[in-house]
C-alpha atoms as a PDB file:
ATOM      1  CA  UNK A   1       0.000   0.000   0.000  1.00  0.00           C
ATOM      2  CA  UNK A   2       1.148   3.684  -0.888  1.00  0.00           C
ATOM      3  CA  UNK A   3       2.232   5.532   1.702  1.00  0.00           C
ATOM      4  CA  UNK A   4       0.367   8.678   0.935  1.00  0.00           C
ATOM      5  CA  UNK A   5      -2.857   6.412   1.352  1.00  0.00           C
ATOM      6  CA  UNK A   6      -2.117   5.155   5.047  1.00  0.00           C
ATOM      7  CA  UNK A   7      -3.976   6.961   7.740  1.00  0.00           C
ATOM      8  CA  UNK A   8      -3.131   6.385  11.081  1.00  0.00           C
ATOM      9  CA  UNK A   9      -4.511   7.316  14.234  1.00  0.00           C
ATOM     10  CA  UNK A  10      -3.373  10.735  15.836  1.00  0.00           C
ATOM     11  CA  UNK A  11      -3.619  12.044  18.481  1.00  0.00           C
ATOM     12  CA  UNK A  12      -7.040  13.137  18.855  1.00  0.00           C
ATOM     13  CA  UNK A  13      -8.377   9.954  18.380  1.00  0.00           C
ATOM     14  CA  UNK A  14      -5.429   8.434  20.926  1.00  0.00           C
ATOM     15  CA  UNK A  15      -6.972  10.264  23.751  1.00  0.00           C
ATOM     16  CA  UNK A  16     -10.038   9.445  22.832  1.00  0.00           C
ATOM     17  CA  UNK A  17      -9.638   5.968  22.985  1.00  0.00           C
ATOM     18  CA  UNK A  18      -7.729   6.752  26.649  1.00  0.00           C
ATOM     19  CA  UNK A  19     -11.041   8.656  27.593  1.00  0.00           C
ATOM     20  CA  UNK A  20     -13.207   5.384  26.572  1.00  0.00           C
ATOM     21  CA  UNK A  21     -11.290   2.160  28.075  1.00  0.00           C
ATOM     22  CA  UNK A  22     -10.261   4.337  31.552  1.00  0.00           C
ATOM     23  CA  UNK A  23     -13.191   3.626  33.276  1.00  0.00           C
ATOM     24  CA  UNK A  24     -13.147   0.575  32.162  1.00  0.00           C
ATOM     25  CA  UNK A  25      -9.799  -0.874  33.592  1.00  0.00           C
ATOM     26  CA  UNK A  26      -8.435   1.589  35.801  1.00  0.00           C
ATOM     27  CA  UNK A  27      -7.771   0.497  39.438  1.00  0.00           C
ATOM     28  CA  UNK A  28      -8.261  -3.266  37.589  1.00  0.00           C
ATOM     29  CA  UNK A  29      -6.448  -6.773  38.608  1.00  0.00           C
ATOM     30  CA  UNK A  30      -5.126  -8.468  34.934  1.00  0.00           C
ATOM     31  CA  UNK A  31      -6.237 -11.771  35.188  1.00  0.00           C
ATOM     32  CA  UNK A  32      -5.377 -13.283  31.703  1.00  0.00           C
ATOM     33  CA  UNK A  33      -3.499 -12.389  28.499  1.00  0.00           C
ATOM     34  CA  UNK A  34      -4.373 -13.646  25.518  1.00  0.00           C
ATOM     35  CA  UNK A  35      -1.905 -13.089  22.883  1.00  0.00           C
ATOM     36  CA  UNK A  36      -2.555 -14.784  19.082  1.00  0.00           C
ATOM     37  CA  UNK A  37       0.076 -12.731  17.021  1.00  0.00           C
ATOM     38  CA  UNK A  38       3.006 -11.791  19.205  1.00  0.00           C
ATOM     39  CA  UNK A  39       4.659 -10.380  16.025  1.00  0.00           C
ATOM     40  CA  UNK A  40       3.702  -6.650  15.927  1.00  0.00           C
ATOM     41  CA  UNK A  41       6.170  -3.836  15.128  1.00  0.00           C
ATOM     42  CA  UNK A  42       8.078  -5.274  17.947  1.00  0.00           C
ATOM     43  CA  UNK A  43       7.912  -8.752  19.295  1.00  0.00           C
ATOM     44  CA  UNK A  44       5.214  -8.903  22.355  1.00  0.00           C
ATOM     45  CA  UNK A  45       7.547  -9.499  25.527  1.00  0.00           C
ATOM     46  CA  UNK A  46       7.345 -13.670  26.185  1.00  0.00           C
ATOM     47  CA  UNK A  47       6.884 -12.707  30.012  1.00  0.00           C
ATOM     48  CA  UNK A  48       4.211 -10.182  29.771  1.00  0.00           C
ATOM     49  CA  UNK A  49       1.452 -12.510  31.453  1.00  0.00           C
ATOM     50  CA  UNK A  50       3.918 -13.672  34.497  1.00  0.00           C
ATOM     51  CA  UNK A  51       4.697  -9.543  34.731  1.00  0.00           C
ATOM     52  CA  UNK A  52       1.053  -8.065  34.727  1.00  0.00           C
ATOM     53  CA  UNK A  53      -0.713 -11.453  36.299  1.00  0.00           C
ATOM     54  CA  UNK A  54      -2.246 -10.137  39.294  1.00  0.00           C
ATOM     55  CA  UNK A  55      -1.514  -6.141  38.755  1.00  0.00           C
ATOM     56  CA  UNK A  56      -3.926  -3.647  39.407  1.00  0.00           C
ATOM     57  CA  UNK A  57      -3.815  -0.626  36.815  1.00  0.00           C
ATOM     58  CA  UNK A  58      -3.010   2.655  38.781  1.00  0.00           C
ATOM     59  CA  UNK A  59      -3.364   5.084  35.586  1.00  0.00           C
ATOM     60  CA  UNK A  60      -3.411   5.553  32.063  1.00  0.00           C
ATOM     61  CA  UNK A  61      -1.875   8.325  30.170  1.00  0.00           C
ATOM     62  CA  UNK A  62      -0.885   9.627  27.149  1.00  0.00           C
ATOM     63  CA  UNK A  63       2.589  10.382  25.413  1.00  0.00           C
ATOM     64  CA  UNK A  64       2.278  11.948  21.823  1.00  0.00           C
ATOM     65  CA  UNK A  65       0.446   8.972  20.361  1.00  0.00           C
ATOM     66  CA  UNK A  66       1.587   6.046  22.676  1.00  0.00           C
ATOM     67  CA  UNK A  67      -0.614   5.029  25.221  1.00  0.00           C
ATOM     68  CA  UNK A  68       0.969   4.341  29.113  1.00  0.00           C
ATOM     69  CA  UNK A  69      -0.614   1.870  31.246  1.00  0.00           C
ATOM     70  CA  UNK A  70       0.946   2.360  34.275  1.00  0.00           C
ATOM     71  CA  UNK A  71       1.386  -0.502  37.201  1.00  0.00           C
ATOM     72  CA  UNK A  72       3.301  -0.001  40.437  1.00  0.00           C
ATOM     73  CA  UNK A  73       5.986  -1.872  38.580  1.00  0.00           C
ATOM     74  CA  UNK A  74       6.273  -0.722  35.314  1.00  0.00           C
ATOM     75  CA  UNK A  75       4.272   0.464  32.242  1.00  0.00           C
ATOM     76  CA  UNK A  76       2.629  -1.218  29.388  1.00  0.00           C
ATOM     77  CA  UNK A  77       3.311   0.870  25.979  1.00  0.00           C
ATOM     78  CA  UNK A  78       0.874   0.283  23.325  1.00  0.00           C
ATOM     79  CA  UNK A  79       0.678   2.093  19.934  1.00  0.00           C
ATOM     80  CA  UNK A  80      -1.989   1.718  17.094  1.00  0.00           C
ATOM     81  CA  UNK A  81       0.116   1.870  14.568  1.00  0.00           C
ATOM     82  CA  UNK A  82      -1.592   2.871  11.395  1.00  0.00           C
ATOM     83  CA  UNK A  83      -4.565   0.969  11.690  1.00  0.00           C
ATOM     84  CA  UNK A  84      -5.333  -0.015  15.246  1.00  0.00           C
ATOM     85  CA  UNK A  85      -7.412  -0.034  18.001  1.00  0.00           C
ATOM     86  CA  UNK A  86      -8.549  -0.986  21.611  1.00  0.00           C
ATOM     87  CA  UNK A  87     -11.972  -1.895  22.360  1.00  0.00           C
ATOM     88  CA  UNK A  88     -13.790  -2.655  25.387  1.00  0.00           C
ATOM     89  CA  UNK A  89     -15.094  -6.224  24.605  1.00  0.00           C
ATOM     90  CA  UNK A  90     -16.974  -9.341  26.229  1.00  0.00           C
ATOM     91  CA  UNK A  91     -14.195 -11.591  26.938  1.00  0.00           C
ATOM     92  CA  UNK A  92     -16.365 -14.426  25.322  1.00  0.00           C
ATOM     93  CA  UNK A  93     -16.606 -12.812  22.302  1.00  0.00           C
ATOM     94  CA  UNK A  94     -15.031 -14.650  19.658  1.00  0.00           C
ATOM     95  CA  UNK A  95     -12.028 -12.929  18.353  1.00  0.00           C
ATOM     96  CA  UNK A  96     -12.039 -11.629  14.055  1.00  0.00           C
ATOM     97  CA  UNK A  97      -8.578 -12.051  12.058  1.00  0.00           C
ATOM     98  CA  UNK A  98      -6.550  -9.113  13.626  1.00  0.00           C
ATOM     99  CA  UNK A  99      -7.532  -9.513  16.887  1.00  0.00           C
ATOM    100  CA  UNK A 100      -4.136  -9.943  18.267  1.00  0.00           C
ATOM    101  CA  UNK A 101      -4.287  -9.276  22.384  1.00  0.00           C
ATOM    102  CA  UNK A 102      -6.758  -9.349  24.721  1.00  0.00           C
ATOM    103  CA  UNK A 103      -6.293  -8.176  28.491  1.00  0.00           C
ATOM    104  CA  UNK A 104      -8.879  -9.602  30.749  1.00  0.00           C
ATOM    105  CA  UNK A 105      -9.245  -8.059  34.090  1.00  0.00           C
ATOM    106  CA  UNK A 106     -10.941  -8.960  37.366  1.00  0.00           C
ATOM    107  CA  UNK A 107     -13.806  -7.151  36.633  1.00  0.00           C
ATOM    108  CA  UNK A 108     -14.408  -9.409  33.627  1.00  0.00           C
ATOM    109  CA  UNK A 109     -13.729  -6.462  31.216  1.00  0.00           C
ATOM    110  CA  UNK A 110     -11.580  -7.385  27.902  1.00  0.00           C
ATOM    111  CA  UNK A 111      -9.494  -4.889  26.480  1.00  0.00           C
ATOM    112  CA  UNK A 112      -8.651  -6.147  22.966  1.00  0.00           C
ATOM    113  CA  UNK A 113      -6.235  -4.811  20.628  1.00  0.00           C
ATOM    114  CA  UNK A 114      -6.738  -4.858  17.250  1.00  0.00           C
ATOM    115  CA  UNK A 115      -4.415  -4.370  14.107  1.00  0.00           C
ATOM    116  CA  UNK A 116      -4.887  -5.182  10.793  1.00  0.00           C
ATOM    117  CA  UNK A 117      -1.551  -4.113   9.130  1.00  0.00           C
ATOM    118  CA  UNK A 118       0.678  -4.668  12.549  1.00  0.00           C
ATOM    119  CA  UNK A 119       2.419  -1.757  12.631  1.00  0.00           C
ATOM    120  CA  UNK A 120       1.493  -0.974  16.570  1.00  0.00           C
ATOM    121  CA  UNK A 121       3.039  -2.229  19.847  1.00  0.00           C
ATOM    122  CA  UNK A 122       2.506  -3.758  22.751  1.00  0.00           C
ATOM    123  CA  UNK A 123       5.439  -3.153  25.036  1.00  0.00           C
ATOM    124  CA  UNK A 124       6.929  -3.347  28.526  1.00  0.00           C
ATOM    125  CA  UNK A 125       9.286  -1.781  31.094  1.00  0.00           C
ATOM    126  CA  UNK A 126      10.104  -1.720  34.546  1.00  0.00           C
ATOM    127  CA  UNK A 127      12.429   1.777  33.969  1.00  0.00           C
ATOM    128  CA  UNK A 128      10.658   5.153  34.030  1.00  0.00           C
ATOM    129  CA  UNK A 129       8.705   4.996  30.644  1.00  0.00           C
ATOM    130  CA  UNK A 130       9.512   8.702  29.797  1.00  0.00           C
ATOM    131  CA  UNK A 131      13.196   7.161  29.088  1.00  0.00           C
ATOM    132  CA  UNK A 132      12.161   4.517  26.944  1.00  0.00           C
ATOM    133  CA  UNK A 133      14.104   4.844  23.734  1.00  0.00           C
ATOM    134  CA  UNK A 134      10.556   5.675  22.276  1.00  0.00           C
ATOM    135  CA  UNK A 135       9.720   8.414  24.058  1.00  0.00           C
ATOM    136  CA  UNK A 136      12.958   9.896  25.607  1.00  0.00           C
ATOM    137  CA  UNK A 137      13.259  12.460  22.118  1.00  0.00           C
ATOM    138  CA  UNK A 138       9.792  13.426  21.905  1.00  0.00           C
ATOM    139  CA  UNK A 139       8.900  17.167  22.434  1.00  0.00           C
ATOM    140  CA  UNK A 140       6.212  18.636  24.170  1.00  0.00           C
ATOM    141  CA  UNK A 141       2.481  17.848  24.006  1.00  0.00           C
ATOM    142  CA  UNK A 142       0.797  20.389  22.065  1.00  0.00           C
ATOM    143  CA  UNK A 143      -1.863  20.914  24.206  1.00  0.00           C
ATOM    144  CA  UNK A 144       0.403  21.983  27.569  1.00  0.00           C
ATOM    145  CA  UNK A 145       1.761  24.938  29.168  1.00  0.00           C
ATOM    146  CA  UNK A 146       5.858  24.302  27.431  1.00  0.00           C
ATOM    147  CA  UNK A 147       4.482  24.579  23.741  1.00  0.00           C
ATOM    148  CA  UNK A 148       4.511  28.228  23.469  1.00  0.00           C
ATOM    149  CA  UNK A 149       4.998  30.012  20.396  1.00  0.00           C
ATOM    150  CA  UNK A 150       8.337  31.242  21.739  1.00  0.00           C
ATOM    151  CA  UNK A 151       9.293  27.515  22.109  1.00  0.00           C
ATOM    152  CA  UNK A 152       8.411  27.255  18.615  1.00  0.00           C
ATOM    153  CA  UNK A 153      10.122  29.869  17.330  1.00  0.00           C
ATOM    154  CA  UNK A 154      12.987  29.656  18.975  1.00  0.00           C
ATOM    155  CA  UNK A 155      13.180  25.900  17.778  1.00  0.00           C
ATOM    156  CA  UNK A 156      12.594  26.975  13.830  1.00  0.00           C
ATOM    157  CA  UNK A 157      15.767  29.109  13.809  1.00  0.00           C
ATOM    158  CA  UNK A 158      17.906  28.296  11.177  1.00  0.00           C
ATOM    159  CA  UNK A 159      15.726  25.268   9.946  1.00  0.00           C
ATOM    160  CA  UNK A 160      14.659  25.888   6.204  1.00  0.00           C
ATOM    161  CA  UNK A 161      12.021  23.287   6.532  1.00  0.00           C
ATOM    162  CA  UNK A 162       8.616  22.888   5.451  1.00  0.00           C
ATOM    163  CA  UNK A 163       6.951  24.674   7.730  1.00  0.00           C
ATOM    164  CA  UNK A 164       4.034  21.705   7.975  1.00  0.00           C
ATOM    165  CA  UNK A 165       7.383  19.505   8.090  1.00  0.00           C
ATOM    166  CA  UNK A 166       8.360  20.976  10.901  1.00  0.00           C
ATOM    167  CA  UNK A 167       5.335  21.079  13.162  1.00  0.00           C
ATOM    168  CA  UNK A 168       5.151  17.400  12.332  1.00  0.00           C
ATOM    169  CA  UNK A 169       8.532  16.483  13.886  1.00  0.00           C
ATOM    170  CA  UNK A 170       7.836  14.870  17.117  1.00  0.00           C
ATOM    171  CA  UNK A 171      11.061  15.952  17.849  1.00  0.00           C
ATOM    172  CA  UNK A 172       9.927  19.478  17.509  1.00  0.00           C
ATOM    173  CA  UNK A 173       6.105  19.026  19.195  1.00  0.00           C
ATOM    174  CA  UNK A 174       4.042  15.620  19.713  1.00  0.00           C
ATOM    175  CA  UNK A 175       0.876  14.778  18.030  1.00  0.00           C
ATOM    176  CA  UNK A 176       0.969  16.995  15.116  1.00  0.00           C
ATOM    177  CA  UNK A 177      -0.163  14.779  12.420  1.00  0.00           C
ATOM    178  CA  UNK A 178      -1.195  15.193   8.826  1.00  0.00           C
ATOM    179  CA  UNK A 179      -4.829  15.855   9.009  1.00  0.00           C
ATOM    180  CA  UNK A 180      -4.043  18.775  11.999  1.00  0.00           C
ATOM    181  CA  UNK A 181      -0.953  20.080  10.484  1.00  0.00           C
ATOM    182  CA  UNK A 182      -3.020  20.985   7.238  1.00  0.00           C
ATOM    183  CA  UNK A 183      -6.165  22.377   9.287  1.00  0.00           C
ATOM    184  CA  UNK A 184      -4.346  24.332  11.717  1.00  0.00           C
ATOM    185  CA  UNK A 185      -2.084  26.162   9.224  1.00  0.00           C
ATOM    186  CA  UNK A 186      -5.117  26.689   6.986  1.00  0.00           C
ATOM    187  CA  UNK A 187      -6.864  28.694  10.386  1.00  0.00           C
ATOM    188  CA  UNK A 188      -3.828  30.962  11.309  1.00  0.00           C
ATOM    189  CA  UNK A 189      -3.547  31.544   7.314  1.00  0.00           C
ATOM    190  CA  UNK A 190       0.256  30.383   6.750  1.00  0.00           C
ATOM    191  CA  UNK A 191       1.071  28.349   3.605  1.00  0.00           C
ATOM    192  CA  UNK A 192       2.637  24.600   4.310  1.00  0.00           C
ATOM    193  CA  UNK A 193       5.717  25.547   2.225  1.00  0.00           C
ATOM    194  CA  UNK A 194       7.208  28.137   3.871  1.00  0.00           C
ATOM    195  CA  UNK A 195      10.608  27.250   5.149  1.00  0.00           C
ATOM    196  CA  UNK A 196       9.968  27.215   9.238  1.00  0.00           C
ATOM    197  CA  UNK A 197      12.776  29.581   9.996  1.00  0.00           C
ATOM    198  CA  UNK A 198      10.890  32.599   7.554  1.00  0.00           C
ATOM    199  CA  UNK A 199       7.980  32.233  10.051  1.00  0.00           C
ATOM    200  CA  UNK A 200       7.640  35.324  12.038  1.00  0.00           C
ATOM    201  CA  UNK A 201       7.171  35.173  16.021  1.00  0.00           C
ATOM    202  CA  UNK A 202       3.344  36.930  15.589  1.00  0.00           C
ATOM    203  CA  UNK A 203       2.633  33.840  13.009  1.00  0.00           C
ATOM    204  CA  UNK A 204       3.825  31.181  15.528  1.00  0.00           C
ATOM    205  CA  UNK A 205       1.555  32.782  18.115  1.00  0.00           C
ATOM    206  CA  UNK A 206      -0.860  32.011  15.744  1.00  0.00           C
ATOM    207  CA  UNK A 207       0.087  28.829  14.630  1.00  0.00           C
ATOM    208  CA  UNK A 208       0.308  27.536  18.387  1.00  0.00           C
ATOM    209  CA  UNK A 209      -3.151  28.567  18.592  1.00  0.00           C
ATOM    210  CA  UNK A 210      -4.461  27.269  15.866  1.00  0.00           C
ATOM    211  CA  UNK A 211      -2.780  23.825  16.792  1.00  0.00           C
ATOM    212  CA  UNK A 212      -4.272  24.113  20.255  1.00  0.00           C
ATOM    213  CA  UNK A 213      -7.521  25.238  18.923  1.00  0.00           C
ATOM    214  CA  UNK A 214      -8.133  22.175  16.109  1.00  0.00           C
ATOM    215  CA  UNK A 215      -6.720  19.395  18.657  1.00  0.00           C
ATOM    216  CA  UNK A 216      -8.402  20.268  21.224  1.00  0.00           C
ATOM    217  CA  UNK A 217     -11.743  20.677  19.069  1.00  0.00           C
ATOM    218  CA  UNK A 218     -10.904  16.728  17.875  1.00  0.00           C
ATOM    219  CA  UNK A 219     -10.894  15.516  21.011  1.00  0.00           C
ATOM    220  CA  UNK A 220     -14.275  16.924  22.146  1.00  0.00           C
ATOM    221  CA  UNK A 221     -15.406  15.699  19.013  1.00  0.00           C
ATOM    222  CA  UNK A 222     -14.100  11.966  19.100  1.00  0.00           C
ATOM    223  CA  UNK A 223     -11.476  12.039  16.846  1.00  0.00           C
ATOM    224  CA  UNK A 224     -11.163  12.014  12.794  1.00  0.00           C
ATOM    225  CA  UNK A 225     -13.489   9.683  10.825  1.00  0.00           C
ATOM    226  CA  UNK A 226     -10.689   7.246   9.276  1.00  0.00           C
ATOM    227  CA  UNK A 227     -10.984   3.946   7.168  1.00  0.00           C
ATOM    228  CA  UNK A 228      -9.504   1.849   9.723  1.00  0.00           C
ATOM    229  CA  UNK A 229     -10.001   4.129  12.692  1.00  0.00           C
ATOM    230  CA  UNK A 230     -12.530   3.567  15.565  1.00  0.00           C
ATOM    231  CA  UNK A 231     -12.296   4.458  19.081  1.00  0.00           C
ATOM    232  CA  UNK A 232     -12.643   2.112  22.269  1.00  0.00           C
ATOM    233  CA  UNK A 233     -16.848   1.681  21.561  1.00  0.00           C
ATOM    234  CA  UNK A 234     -16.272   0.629  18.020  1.00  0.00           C
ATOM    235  CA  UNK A 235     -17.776   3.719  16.755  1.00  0.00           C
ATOM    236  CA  UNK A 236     -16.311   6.113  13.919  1.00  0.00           C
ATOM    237  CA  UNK A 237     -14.972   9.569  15.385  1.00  0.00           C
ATOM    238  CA  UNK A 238     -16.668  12.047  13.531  1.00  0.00           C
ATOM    239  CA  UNK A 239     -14.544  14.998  13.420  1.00  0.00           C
ATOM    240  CA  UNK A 240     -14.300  14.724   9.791  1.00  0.00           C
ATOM    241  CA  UNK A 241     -17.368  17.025   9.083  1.00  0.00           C
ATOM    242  CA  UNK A 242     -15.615  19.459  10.715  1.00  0.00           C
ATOM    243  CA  UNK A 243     -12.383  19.526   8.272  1.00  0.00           C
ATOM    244  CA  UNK A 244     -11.864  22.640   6.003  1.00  0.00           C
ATOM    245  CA  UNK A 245      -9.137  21.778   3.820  1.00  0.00           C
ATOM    246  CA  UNK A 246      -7.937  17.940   4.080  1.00  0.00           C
ATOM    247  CA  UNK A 247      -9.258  15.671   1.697  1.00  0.00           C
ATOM    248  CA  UNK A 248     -11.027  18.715  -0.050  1.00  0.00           C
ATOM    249  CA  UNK A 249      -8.386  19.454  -2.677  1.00  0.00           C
ATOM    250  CA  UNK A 250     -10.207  20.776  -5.701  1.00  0.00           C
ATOM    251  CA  UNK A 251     -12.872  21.933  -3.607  1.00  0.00           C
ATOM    252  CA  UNK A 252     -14.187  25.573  -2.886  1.00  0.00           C
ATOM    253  CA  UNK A 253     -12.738  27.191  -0.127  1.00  0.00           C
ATOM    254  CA  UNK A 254     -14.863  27.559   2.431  1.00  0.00           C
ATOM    255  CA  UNK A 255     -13.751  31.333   3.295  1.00  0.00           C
ATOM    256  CA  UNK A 256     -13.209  32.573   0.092  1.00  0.00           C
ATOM    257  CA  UNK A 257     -14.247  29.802  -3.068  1.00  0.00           C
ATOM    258  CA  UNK A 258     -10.602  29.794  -4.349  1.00  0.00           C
ATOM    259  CA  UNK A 259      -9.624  26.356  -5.594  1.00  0.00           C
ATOM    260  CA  UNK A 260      -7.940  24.612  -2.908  1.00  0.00           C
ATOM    261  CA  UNK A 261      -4.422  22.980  -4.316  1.00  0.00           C
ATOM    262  CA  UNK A 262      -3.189  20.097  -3.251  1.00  0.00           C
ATOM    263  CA  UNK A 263       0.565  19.074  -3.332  1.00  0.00           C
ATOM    264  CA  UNK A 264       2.987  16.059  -2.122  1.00  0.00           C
ATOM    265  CA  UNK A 265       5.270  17.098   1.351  1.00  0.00           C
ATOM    266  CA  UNK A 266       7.323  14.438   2.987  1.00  0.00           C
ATOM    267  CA  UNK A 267       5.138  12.128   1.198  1.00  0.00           C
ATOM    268  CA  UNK A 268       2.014  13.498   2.663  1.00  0.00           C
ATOM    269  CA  UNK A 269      -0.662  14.805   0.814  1.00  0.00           C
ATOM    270  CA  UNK A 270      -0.892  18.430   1.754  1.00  0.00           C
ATOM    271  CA  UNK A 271      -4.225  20.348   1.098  1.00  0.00           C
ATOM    272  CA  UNK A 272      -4.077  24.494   1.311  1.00  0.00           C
ATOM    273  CA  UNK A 273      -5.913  27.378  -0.019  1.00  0.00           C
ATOM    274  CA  UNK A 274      -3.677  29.713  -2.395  1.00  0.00           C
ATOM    275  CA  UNK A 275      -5.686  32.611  -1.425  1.00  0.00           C
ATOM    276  CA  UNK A 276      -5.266  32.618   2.526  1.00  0.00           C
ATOM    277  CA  UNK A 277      -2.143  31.133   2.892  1.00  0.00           C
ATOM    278  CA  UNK A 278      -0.446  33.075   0.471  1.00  0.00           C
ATOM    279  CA  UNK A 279       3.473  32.051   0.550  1.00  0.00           C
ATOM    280  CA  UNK A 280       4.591  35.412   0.271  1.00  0.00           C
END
């Protein structure tokens, strides 16, 4: 499959699926682990029944777009991948094709992971998790108090990147991905292709904003409406309705009717309006 037609979860719909299993399986025992396909993106740890057998969940969090299930003696690390999910199941329910884990807890709650292309992960570790070689580099979370537009700006100095490039590094800021890069440049009215270090300070303020503004909008709303995508009921997100520029290249602009264009960046398909987000 083309890259340019793989759509993965991001981070809206990550949290969202946090927001649906948590009140499921927090302050849970794990009682079984049923693993079918230990062969993910990484190999599913041999031991991870003998390490969780018995735990109780003390939290859940989020890191950019890994999921933390934290113990009193480590944390499970799960990622979707590009197609994934976790659902709150029946443990009797009989399992499809790519249902690859299931975590039954006392409370005879299943939480079943699901991947059709295996790209995601099921991990462990006993060390802090925010030093796992996964996480250690990534930058701040969008949505808190250290991703300023000073931060921002401060970090795009001397980088002659694609501005939409950029904001996609998780390096640079978590979270950003394709469908929120395109709709938050399109609301603070920058064009994708400016190189990041061009960007003014008063555009970054409204960049950050616009970032916030569109993330945190997802997340109230459930997420993006995806092929593969659902959240932890089984049910689409539904954010989609909401989008002003992805997936409508060749469409009216909904501000001012100008064509939208559509171009190719890092292999992503980038939708802007020529009109307000003028390059110049």
């Amino acid at each position: 499959m083309p890259v340019e037609h793989i759509k993965m979860p991001e981070l809206p719909e990550v949290e969202t699926t946090i927001n649906g299993i948590k009140p499921f399986i927090l302050q849970q025992k794990i009682v079984d682990i049923v693993i079918r396909q230990k062969k993910l993106r990484w190999p599913i740890p041999n031991d991870l029944l003998s390490q969780l057998s018995g735990k109780k969940v003390q939290q859940i969090e989020r890191r950019g777009k890994y999921i933390l299930i934290i113990f009193s003696h480590g944390t499970l690390i799960l990622h979707l991948g590009m197609s994934g999910s976790l659902r709150i199941v029946d443990p009797e329910l009989p399992p499809k094709k790519h249902d690859h884990v299931d975590i039954i807890f006392s409370n005879r709650q299943c939480l079943r992971f699901t991947d059709p292309r295996r790209f995601g992960a099921v991990l462990w570790t006993t060390e802090d998790a925010m030093q796992h070689p996964l996480l250690a580099h990534l930058g701040p979370e969008p949505l808190s108090a250290a991703f300023t537009p000073t931060y921002l700006w401060r970090k795009a100095q001397g980088r002659k990147v694609a501005l939409k490039t950029f904001i996609m590094d998780g390096r640079v800021v978590v979270g950003v991905g394709n469908i929120y890069a395109c709709e938050a440049l399109f609301m603070a009215g920058i064009h994708p292709q400016k190189a990041a270090t061009k960007i003014r300070l008063a555009d970054y303020e409204k960049l950050v904003a616009a970032i916030q503004q569109v993330l945190a909008a997802a997340i109230r709303k459930g997420g993006t409406t995806l092929k593969d995508f659902v959240n932890s009921d089984g049910k689409k997100g539904y954010f989609k309705v909401h989008l002003k520029v992805y997936g409508r290249g060749g469409k009216p602009c909904l501000q001012c009717d100008t064509t939208l264009k559509e171009l190719r960046l890092s292999q992503r398909s980038t939708v802007f309006c020529p009109r307000c987000q003028r390059r110049t």
